[in-house]
Protein backbone atom coordinates (compact mmCIF):
# COMPACT_ATOMS: atom_id res chain seq x y z
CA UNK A 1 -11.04 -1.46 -7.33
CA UNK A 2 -9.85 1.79 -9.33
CA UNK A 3 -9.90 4.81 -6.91
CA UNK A 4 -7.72 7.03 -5.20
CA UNK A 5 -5.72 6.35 -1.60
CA UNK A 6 -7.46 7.96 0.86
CA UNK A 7 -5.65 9.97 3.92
CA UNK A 8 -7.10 6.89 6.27
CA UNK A 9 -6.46 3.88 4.24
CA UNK A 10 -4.78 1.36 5.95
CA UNK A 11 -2.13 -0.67 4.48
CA UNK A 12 -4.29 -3.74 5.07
CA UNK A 13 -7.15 -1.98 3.36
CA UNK A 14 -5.02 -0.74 0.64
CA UNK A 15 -3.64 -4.76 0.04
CA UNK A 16 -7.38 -6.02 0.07
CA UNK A 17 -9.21 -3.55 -1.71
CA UNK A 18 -6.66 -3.74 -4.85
CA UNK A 19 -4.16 -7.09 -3.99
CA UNK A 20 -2.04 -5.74 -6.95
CA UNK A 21 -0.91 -3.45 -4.60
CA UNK A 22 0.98 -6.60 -1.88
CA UNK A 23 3.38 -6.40 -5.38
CA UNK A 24 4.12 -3.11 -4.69
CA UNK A 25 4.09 -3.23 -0.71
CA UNK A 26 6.66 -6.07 -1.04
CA UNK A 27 9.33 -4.39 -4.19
CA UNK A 28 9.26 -1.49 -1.37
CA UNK A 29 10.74 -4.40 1.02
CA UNK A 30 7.98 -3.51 3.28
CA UNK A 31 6.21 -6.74 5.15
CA UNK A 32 3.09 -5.73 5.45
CA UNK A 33 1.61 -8.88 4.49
CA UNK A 34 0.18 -10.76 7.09
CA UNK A 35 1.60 -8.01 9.49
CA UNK A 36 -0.82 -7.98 12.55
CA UNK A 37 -0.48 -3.72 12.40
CA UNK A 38 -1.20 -3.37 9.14
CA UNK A 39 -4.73 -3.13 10.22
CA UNK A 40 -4.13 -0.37 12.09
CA UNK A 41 -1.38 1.49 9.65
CA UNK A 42 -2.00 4.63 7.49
CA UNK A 43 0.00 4.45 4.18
CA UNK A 44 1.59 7.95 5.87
CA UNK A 45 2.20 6.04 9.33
CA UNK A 46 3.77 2.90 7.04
CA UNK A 47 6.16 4.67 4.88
CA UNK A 48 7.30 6.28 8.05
CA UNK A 49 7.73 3.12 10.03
CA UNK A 50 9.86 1.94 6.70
CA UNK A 51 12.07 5.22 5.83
CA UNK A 52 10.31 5.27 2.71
CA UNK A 53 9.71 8.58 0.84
CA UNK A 54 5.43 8.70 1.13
CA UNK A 55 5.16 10.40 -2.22
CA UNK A 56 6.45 7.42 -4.50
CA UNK A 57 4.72 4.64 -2.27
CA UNK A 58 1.41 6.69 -3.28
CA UNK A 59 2.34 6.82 -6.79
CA UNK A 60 3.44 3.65 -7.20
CA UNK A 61 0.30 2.07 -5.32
CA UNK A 62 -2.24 4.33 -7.23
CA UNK A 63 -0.50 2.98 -10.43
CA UNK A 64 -1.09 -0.38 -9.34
CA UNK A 65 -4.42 0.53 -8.16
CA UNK A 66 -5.10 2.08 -12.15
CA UNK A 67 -3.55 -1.25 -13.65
CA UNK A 68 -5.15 -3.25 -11.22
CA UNK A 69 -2.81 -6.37 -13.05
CA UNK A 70 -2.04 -9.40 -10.49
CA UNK A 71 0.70 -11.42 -11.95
């Protein structure tokens, strides 16, 4: 799926829609896979949870959501 994240998005969302993305989610050492609230997690309310900066998680998911390469 090529598109942009959307404000509501959940993680879980994000990881299904495009699952080049659970690359990403995990190099960011976040474990969102198979977490029971990623369901319910924004990207904004996950990269809080994680003391991630939100900007790069975007940028690095949208450029795995443009590749859209599972390896």
């Amino acid at each position: 799926m090529k598109r942009k994240l959307n404000d509501d998005a959940t993680m879980d969302g994000i990881m299904r829609a495009t699952p080049a993305t659970i690359r990403v989610v995990l190099q960011h050492g976040m474990l969102c896979v198979g977490c029971p609230i990623a369901a319910f997690h924004t990207l904004s309310e996950a990269a809080r949870e994680h003391d991630l900066d939100e900007d790069q998680l975007r940028r690095d998911l949208e450029a795995a959501i443009k590749s859209g390469d599972v390896d």
